[in-house]
Protein backbone atom coordinates (compact mmCIF):
# COMPACT_ATOMS: atom_id res chain seq x y z
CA UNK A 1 5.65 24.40 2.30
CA UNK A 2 2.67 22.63 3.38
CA UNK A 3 -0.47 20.69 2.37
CA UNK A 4 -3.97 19.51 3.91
CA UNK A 5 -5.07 15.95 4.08
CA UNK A 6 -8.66 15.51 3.49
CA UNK A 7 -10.23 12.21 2.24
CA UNK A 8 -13.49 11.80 0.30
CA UNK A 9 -16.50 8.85 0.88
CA UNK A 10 -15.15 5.66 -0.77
CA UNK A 11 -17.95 3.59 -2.22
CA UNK A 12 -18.14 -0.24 -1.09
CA UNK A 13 -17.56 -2.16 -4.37
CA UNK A 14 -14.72 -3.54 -5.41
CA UNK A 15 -13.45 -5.56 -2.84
CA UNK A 16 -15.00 -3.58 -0.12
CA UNK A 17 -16.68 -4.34 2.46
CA UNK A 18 -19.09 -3.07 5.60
CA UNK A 19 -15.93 -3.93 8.16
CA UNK A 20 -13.29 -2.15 6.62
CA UNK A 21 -12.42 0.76 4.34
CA UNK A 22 -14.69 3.09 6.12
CA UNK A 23 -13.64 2.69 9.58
CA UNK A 24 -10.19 3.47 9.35
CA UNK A 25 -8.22 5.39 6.85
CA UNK A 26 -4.38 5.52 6.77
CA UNK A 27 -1.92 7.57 4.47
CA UNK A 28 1.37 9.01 4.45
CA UNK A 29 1.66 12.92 5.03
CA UNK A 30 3.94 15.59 4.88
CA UNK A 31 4.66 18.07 7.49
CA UNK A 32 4.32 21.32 7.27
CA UNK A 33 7.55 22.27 8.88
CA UNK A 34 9.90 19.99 7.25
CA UNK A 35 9.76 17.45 4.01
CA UNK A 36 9.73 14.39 6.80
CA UNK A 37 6.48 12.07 5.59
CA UNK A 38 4.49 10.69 8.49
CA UNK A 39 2.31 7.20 8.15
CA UNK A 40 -0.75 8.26 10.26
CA UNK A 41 -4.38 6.03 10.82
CA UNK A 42 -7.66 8.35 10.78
CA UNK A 43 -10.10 6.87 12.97
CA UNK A 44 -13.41 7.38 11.27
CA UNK A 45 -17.32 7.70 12.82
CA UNK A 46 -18.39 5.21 9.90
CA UNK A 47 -18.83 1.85 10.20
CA UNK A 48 -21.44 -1.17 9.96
CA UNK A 49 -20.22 -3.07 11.89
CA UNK A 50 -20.01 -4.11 15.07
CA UNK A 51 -17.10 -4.71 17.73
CA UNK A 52 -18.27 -7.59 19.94
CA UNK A 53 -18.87 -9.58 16.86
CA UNK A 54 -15.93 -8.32 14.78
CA UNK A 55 -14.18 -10.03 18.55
CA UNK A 56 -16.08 -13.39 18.20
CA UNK A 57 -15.21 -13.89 14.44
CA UNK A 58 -11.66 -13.38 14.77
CA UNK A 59 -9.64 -14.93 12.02
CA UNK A 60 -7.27 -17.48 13.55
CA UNK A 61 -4.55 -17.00 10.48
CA UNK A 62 -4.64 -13.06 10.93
CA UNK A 63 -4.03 -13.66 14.72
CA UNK A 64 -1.41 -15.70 14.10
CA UNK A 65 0.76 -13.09 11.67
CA UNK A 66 -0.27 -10.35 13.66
CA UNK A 67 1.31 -12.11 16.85
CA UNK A 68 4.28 -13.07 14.76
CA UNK A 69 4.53 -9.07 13.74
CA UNK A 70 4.16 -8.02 17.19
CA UNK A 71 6.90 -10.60 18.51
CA UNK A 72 9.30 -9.47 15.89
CA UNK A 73 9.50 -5.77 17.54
CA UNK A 74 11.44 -7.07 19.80
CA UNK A 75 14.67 -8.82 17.63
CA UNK A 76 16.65 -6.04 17.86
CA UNK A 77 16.72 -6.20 21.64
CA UNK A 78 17.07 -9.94 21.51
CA UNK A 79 19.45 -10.54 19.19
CA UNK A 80 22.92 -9.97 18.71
CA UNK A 81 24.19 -8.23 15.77
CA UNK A 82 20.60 -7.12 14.05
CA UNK A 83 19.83 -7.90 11.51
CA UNK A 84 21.55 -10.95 11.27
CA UNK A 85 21.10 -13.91 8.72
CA UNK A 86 18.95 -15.56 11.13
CA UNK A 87 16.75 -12.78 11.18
CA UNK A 88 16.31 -11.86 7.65
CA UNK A 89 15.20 -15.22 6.87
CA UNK A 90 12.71 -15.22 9.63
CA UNK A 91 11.99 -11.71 8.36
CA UNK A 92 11.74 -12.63 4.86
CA UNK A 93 9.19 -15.57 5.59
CA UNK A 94 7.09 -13.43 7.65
CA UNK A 95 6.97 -10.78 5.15
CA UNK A 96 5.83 -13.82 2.70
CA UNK A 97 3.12 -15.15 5.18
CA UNK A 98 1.93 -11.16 5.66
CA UNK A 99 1.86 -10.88 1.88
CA UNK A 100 -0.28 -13.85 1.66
CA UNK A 101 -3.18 -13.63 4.00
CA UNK A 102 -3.29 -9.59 3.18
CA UNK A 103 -4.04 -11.28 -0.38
CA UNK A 104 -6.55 -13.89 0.84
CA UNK A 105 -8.04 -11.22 3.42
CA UNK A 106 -8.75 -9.22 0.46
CA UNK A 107 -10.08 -11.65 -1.78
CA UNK A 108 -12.54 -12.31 0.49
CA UNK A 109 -13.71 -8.87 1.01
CA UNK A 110 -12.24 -9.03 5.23
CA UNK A 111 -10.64 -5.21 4.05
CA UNK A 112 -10.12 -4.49 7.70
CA UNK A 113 -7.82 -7.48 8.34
CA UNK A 114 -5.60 -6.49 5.41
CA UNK A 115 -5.29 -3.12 6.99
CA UNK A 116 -4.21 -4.80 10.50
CA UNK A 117 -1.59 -6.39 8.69
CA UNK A 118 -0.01 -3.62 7.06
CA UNK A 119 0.00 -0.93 9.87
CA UNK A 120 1.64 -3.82 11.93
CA UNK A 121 4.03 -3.34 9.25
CA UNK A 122 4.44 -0.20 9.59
CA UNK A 123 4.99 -0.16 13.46
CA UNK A 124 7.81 -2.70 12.56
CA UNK A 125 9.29 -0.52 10.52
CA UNK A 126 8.98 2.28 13.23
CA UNK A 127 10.29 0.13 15.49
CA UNK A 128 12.98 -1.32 13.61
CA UNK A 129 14.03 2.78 12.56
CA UNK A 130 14.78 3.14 8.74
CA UNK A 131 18.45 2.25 8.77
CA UNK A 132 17.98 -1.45 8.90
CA UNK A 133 15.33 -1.56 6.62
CA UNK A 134 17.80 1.06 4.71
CA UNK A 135 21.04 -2.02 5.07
CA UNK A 136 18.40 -4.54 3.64
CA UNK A 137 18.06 -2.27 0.36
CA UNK A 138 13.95 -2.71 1.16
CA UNK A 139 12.36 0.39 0.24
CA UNK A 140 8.30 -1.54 -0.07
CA UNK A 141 6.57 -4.82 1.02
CA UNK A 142 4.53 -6.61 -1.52
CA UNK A 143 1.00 -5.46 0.00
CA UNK A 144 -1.36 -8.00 -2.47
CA UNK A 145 -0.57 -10.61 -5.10
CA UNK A 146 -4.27 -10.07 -7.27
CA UNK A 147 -5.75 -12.95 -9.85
CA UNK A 148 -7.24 -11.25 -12.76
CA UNK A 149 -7.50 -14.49 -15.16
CA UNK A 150 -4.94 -14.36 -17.19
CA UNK A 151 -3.14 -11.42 -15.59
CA UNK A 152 -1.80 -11.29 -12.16
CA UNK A 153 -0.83 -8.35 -9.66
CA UNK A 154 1.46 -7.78 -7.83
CA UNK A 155 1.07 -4.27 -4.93
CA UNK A 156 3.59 -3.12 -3.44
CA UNK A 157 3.24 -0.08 -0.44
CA UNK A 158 6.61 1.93 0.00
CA UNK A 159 7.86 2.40 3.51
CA UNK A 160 8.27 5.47 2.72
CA UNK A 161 7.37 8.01 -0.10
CA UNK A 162 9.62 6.97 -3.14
CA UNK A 163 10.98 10.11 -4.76
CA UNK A 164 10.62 10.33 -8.65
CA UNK A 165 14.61 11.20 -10.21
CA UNK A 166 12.59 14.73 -11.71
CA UNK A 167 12.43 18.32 -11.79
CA UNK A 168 14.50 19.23 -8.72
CA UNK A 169 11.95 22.39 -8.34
CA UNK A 170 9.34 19.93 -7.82
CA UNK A 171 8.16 17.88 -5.27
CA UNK A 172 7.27 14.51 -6.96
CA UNK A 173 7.53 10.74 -4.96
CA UNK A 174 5.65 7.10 -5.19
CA UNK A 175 3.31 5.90 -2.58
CA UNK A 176 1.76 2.83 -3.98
CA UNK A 177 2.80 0.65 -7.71
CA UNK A 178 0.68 -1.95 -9.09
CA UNK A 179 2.61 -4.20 -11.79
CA UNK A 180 0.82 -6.04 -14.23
CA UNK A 181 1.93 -9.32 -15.79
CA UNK A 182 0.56 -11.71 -18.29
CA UNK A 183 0.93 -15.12 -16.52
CA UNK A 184 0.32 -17.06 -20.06
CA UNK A 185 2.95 -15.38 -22.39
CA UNK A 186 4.74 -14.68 -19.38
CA UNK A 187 5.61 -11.02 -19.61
CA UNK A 188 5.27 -7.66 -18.21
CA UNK A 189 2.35 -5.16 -19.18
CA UNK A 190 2.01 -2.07 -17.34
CA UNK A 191 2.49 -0.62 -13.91
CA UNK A 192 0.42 1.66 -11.75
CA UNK A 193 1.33 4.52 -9.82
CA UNK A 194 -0.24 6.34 -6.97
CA UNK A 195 1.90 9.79 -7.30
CA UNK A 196 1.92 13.10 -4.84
CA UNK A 197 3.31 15.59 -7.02
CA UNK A 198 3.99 19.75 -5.82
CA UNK A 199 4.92 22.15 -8.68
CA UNK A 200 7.10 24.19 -6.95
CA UNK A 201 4.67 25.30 -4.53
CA UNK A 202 3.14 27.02 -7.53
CA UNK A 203 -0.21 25.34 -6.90
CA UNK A 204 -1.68 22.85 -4.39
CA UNK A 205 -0.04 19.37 -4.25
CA UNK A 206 -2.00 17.04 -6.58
CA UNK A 207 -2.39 12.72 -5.94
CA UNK A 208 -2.48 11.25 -8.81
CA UNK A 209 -2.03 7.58 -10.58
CA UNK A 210 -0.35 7.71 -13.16
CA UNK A 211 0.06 4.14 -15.77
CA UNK A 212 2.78 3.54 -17.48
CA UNK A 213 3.53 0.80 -20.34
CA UNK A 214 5.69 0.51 -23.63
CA UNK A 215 3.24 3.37 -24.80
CA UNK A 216 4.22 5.74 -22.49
CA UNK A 217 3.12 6.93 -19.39
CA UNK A 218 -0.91 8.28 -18.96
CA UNK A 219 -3.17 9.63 -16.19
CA UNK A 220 -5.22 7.07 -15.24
CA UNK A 221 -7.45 8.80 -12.61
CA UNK A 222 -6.70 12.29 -10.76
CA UNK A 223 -7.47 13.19 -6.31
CA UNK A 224 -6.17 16.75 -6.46
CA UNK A 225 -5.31 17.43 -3.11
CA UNK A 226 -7.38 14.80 -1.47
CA UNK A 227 -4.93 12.01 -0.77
CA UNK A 228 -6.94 7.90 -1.29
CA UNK A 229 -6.75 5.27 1.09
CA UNK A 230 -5.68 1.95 -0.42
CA UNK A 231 -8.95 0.04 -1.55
CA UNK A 232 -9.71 3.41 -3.65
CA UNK A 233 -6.70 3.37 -5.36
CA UNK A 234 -7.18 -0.37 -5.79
CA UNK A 235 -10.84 -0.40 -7.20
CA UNK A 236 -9.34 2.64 -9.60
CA UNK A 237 -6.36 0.36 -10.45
CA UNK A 238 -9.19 -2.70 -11.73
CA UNK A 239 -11.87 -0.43 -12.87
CA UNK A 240 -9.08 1.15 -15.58
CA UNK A 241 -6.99 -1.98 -16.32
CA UNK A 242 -10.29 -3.64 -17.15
CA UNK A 243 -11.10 -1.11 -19.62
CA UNK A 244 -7.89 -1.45 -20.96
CA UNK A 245 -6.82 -5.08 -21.27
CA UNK A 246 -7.87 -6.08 -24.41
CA UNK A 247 -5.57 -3.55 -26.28
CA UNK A 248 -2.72 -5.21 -23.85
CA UNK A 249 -3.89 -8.57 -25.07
CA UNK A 250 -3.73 -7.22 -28.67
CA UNK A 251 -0.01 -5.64 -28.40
């Protein structure tokens, strides 16, 4: 069973920008010859802006965890016994410091940073091979902690496509959540899902994200077969929680 990729134009609000979401667009797909998901980067012809200056206005924090990122591929040749305590604390606070300027990078609209960031990740992981992430029970990294007032975000990006405990006919895993707390009553709200879901091969494998709260679970926006790169699913994420919050504040 198989399925075809395609992306659609993302628009440049909400938390877009010219340097980023355009130019490069990453998902997870599956294989056509097996159920093995692969994490792949799209180059794309689009972009405002330009190289050489993109090089001059490097961001000396984003160097800095990308260099830390790129030195870590080599622990496992370096130290004894991977992963060792040593180097799940080290990994731990480098996951932290990721989590944080992804955040900051995105908050200030530098999309294209945030991106860095989390396909250096992802070559870590690679790198690394499953099976220690696997030891470490770590099946995501926290991708963006977001400020909405009151309410606070936290994303988290699977390292792989989480399967959904379902129909066993079906096809049916997680790709991105988005949990929602109320940081002044303390407490949890809601939590976004970016699904892939395949009926059996009975029709074409649909994205979808789905919310789900103490009033159930809903469809909060629908990509058919057209799979969205992060800052869509994002600006969906806002755009619906914002239409939504008051009856949250209400409950």
């Amino acid at each position: 069973m198989s399925f075809t990729l395609r992306y659609a134009d993302v628009p440049s609000s909400m938390g877009h920008c010219c340097s980023c979401v355009c130019k490069r667009t990453k998902a997870f797909i599956r294989q056509a010859s097996d159920d093995e998901w692969v994490y792949v980067d799209f180059d794309s012809d689009f972009t405002d802006f330009d190289d050489d200056e993109e090089t001059i206005c490097r961001d000396e924090a984003l160097d800095e965890i990308l260099s830390a990122l790129e030195d870590a591929l080599c622990w496992p040749k370096q130290q004894s016994f991977f992963p060792n305590s040593t180097a799940i604390d080290s990994m731990n606070a480098m996951f932290c410091v990721a989590t944080s300027q992804m955040s900051r990078l995105a908050s200030e609209g530098k999309c294209n940073g945030a991106d860095e960031i989390a396909d250096a990740i992802f070559e870590l992981v690679d790198v690394w091979g499953e099976g220690v992430f696997k030891a470490l029970n770590m099946t995501s990294f926290t991708r963006e902690e977001i400020s909405l007032g009151r309410f606070a975000v936290k994303v988290g990006q699977y390292l792989k496509p989480e399967p959904l405990q379902e129909n066993e006919d079906d096809i049916a895993v997680k790709l991105f959540f988005f949990i929602v707390y109320d940081t002044d009553l303390e407490k949890y709200i809601c939590t976004y899902h970016l699904e892939y879901r395949d009926y059996g091969g009975m029709t074409a494998g649909t994205y979808m994200l789905k919310l789900k709260s103490r009033r159930g679970k809903v469809q909060a926006a629908s990509y058919g077969d057209t799979c969205p790169g992060y800052w869509k699913i994002r600006q969906d994420v806002l755009i619906d929680f914002a239409k939504r919050k008051r009856s949250f504040i209400s409950c």
